[in-house]
Protein backbone atom coordinates (compact mmCIF):
# COMPACT_ATOMS: atom_id res chain seq x y z
CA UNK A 1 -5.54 11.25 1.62
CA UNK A 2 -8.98 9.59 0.97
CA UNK A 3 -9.32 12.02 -2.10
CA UNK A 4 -6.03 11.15 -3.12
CA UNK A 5 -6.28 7.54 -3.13
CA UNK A 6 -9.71 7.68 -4.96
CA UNK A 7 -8.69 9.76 -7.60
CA UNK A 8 -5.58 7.56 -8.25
CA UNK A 9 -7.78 4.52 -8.38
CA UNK A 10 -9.68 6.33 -10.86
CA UNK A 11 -7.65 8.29 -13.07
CA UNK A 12 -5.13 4.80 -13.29
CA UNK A 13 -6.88 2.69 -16.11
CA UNK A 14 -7.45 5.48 -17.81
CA UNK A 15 -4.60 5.98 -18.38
CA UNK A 16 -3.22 3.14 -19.25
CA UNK A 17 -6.46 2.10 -21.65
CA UNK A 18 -5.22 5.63 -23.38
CA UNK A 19 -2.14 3.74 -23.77
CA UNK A 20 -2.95 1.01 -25.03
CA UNK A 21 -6.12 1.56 -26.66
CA UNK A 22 -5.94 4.82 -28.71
CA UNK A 23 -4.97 5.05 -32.27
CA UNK A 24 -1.57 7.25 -32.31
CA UNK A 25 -2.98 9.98 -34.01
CA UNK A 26 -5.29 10.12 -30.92
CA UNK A 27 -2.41 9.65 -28.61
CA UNK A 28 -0.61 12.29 -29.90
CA UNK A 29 -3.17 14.68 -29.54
CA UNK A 30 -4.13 13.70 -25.81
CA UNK A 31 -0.45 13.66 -25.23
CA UNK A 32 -0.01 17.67 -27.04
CA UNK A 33 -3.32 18.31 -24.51
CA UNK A 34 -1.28 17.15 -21.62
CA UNK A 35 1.60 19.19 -22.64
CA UNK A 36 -0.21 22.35 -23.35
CA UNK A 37 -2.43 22.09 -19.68
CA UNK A 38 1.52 21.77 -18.60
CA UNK A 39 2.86 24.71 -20.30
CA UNK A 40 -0.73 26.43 -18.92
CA UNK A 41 0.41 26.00 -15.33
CA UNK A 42 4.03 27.07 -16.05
CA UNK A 43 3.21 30.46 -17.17
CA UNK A 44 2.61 30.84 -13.13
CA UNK A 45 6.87 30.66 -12.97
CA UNK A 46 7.55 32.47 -15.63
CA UNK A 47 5.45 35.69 -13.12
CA UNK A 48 4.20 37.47 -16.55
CA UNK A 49 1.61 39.97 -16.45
CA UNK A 50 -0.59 37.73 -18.66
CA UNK A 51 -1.04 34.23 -18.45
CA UNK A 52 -2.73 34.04 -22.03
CA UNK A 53 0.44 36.20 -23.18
CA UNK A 54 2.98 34.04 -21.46
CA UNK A 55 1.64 30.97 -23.05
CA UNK A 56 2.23 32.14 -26.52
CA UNK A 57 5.71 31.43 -26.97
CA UNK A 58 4.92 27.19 -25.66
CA UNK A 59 2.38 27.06 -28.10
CA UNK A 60 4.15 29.00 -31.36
CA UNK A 61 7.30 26.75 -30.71
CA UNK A 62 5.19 23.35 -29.91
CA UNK A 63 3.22 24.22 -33.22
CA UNK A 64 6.92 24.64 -35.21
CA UNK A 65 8.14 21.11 -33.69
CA UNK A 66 5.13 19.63 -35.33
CA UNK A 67 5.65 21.41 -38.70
CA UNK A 68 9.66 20.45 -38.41
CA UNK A 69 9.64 16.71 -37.16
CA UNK A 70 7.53 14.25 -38.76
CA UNK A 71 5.21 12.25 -36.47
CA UNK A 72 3.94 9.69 -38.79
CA UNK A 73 4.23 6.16 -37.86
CA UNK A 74 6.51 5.58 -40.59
CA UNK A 75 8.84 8.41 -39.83
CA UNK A 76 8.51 7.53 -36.50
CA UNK A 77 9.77 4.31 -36.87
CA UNK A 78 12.89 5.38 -38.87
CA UNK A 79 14.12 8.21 -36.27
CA UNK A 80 16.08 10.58 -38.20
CA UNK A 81 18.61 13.34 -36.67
CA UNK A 82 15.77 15.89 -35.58
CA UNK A 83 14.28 13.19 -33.46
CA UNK A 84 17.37 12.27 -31.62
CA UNK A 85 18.21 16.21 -31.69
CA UNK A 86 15.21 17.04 -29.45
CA UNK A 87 15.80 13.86 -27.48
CA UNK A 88 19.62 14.57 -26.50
CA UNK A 89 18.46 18.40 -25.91
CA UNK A 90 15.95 17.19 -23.30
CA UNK A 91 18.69 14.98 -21.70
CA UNK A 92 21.05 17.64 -21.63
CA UNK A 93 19.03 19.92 -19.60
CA UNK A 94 17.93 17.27 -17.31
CA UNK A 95 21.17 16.80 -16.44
CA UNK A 96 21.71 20.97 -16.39
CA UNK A 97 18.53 21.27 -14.24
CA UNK A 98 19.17 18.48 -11.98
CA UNK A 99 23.04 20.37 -10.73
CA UNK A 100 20.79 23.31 -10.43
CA UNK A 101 18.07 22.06 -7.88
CA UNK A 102 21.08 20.42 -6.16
CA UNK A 103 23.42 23.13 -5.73
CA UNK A 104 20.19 25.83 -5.10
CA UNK A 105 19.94 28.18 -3.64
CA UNK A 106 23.18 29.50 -5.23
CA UNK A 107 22.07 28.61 -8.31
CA UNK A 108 18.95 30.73 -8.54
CA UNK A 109 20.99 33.82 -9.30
CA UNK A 110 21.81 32.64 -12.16
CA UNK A 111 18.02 32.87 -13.47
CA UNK A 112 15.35 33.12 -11.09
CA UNK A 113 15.38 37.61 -12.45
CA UNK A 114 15.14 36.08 -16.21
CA UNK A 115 11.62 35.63 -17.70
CA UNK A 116 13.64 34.76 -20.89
CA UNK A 117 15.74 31.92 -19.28
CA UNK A 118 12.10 30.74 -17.59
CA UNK A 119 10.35 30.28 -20.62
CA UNK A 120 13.26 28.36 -22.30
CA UNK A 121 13.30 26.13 -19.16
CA UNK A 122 9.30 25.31 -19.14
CA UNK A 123 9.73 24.45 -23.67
CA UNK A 124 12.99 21.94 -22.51
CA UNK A 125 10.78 20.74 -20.06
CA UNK A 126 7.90 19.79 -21.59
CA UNK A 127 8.79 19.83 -25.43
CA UNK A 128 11.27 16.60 -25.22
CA UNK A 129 8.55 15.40 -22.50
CA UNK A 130 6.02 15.43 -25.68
CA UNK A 131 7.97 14.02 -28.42
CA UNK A 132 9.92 11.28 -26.41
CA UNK A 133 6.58 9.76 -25.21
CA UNK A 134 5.17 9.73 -29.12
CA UNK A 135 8.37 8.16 -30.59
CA UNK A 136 8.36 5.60 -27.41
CA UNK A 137 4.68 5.02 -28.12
CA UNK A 138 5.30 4.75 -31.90
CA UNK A 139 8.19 2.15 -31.64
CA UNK A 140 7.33 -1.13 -33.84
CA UNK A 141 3.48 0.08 -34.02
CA UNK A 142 3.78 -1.45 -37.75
CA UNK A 143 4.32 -5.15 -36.60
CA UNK A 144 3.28 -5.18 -33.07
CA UNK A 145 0.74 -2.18 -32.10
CA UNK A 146 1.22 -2.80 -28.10
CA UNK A 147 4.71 -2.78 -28.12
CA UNK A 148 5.09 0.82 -27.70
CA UNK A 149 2.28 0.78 -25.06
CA UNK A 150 4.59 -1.43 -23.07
CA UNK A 151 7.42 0.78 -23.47
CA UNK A 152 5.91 3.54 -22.44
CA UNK A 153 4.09 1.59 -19.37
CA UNK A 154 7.26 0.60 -18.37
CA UNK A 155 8.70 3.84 -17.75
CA UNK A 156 5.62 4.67 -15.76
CA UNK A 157 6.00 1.83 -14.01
CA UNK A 158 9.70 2.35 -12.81
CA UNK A 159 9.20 5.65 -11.79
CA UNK A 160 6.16 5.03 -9.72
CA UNK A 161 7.99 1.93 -8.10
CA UNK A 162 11.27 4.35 -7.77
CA UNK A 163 8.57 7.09 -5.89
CA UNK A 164 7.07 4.32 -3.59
CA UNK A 165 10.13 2.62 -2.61
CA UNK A 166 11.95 6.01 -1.92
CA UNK A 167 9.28 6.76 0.12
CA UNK A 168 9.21 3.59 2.41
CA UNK A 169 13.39 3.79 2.64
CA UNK A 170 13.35 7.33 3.55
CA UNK A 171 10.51 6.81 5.89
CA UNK A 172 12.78 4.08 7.82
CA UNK A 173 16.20 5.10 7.13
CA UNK A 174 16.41 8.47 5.88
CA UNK A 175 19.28 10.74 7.00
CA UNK A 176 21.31 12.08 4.65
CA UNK A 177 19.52 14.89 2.75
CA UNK A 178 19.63 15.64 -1.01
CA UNK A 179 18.64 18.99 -1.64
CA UNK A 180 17.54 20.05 1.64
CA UNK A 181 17.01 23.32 0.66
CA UNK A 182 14.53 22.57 -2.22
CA UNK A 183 13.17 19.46 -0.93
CA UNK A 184 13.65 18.79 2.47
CA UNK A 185 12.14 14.84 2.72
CA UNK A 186 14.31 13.77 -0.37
CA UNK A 187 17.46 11.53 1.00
CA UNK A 188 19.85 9.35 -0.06
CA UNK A 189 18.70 6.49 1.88
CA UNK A 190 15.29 6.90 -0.20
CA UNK A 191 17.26 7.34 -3.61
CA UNK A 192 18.88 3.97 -3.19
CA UNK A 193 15.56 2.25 -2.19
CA UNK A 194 13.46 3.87 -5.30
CA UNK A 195 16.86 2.70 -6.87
CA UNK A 196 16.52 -1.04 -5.81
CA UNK A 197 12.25 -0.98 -6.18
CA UNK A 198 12.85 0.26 -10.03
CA UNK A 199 15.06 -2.68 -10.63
CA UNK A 200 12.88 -5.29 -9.30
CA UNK A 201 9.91 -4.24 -10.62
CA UNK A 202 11.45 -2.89 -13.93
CA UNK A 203 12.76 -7.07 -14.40
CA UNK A 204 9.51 -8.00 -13.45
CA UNK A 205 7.86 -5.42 -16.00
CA UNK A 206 10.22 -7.19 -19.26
CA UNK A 207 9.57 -10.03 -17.96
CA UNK A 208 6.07 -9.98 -18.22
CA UNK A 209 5.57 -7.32 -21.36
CA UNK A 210 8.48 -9.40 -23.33
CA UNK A 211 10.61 -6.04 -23.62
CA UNK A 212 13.97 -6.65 -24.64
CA UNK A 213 17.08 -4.92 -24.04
CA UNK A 214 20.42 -5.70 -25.75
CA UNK A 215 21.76 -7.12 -22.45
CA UNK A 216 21.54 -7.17 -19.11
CA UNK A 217 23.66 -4.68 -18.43
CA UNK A 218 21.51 -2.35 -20.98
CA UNK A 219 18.89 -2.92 -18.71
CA UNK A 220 20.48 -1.97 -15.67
CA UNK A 221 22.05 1.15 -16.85
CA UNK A 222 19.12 2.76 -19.07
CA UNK A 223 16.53 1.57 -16.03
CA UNK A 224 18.93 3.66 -13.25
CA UNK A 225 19.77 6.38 -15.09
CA UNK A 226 16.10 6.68 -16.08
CA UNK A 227 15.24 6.41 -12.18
CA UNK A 228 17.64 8.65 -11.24
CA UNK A 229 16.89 11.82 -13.51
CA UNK A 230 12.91 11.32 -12.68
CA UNK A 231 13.68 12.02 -8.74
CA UNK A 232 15.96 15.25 -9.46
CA UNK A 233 13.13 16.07 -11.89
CA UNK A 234 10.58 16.22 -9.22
CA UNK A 235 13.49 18.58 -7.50
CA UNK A 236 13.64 20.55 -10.31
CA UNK A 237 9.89 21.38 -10.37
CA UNK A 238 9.88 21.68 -6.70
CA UNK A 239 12.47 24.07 -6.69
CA UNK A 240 11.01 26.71 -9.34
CA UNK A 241 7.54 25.80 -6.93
CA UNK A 242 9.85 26.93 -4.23
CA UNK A 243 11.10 29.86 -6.10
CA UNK A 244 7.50 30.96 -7.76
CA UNK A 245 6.41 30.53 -3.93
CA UNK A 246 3.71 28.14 -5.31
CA UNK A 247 2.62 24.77 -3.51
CA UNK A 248 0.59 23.20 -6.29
CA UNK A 249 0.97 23.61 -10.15
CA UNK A 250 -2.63 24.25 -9.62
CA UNK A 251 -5.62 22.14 -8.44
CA UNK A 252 -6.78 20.56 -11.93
CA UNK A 253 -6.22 16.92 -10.28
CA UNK A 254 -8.49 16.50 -6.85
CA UNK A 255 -6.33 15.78 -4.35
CA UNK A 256 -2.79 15.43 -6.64
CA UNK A 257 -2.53 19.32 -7.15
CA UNK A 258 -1.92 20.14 -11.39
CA UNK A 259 -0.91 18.19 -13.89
CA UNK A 260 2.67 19.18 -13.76
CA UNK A 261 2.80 18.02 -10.05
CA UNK A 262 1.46 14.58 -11.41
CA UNK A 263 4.24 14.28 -14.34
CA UNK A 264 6.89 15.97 -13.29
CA UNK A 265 9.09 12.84 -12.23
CA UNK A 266 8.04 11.65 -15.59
CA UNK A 267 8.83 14.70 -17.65
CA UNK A 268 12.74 13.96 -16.91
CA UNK A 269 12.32 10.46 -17.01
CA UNK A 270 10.81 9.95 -20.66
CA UNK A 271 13.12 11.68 -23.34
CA UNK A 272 16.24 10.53 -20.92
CA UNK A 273 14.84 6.78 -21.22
CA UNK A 274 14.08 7.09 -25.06
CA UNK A 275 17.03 8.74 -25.81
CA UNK A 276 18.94 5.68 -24.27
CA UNK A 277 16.62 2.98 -25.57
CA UNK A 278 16.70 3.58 -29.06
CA UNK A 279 20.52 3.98 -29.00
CA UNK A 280 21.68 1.36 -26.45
CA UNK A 281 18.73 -1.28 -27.03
């Protein structure tokens, strides 16, 4: 726990000075790093013979995304129909990927003996994870550079106070169990106080970054739904964990396991968030 707790305190303003501070060209590139250490520690679900050799296919089709969808401010700023394409494919297979952790394990038959179907799911995974957080981070960089920062702070932010408050609830009041078969701690008690936590300190977060929303209602909606998806994402990765028969993602992060164990709340929670924001807000 000691390790843990230093290596949070550490690895915290960095990265939020990444946020705010970088250029976007140098966002984007720490961001594709990110994505590609992700995509590095999938390969161990996808149980190929070669790592190297899995990882081929995440970085050919990461490398086409680039070449397809522009990811210049300007462009970035005027979203077109391939950015809300990959957007809207990342929240459809949240929502796919969340009924399967739920209803597991019946649902493994369905692809747990597919290498195919587990290299599709790590590129919806982390592919809509990538762009989402560059268009979020992009948003009105033209007139106000730190507005994006804040946007994308503030999905950090909910999801972190959605983990902590979950925690404390199901600590004190947990009974009910969500997926007890992929994630035995997870209940609904928790959900509904990571539910309650997000909301407080998502108001607080507008309040004090001057985010807007088109209403209040806006607010509440995109905020819950965001919450929501980022706990049955961490079910989702624990469950092909679970499958894989793998604890950590790896041990890249002292104390915190891999990189995907550090995101994977956030993985679900970005493109679902963007998707909503940029349509409902």
């Amino acid at each position: 726990m000691k390790q843990r707790i230093i290596t949070a305190l550490i690895l915290a303003p960095l990265v939020i000075l990444a946020i705010f501070k970088l250029s976007l060209p140098l966002f984007i590139a720490l961001i594709a790093l990110v994505t590609m250490i992700g995509f590095w520690e999938w390969t161990q679900f996808v149980e190929a013979k070669s790592r190297l050799v899995a990882l081929l296919p995440s970085i050919i089709v990461t490398g086409v995304s680039f070449a397809l969808i522009p990811f210049d401010a300007y462009s970035l700023n005027h979203l077109s129909t391939i950015h809300y394409a990959i957007l809207t494919v990342g929240f459809i297979w949240w929502v796919f990927s969340s009924g399967l952790a739920i209803t597991y394990p019946k649902s493994a038959a369905l692809w747990q003996h597919s290498t195919l179907l587990r290299h599709l799911f790590g590129i919806l995974t982390m592919l809509p994870f990538l762009w989402s957080i560059i268009m979020l981070r992009a948003e009105g960089v033209t007139l106000d550079p730190y507005h994006g920062s804040k946007l994308v702070l503030y999905v950090c932010f909910i999801v972190w106070a959605a983990d902590s408050g979950a925690y404390f609830a199901g600590k004190s009041m947990g009974k009910r169990k969500m997926a007890p078969h992929v994630s035995p701690n997870k209940t609904i008690e928790g959900l509904v106080g990571g539910l309650i936590t997000a909301l407080l300190v998502g108001w607080a977060t507008t309040q004090w970054f001057d985010i807007k929303f088109a209403s209040v209602g806006a607010f509440i909606g995109i905020t819950l739904a965001t919450v929501v998806i980022s706990v049955l994402g961490d079910l989702v990765e624990s469950m092909f964990k679970r499958v894989s028969g793998i604890k950590d993602s790896s041990n890249i992060i002292p104390g915190h396991g891999g990189v995907l164990d550090r995101i994977d709340s956030l993985t679900a929670a970005f493109p679902v968030f963007a998707l909503l924001y940029f349509l409902f807000s």
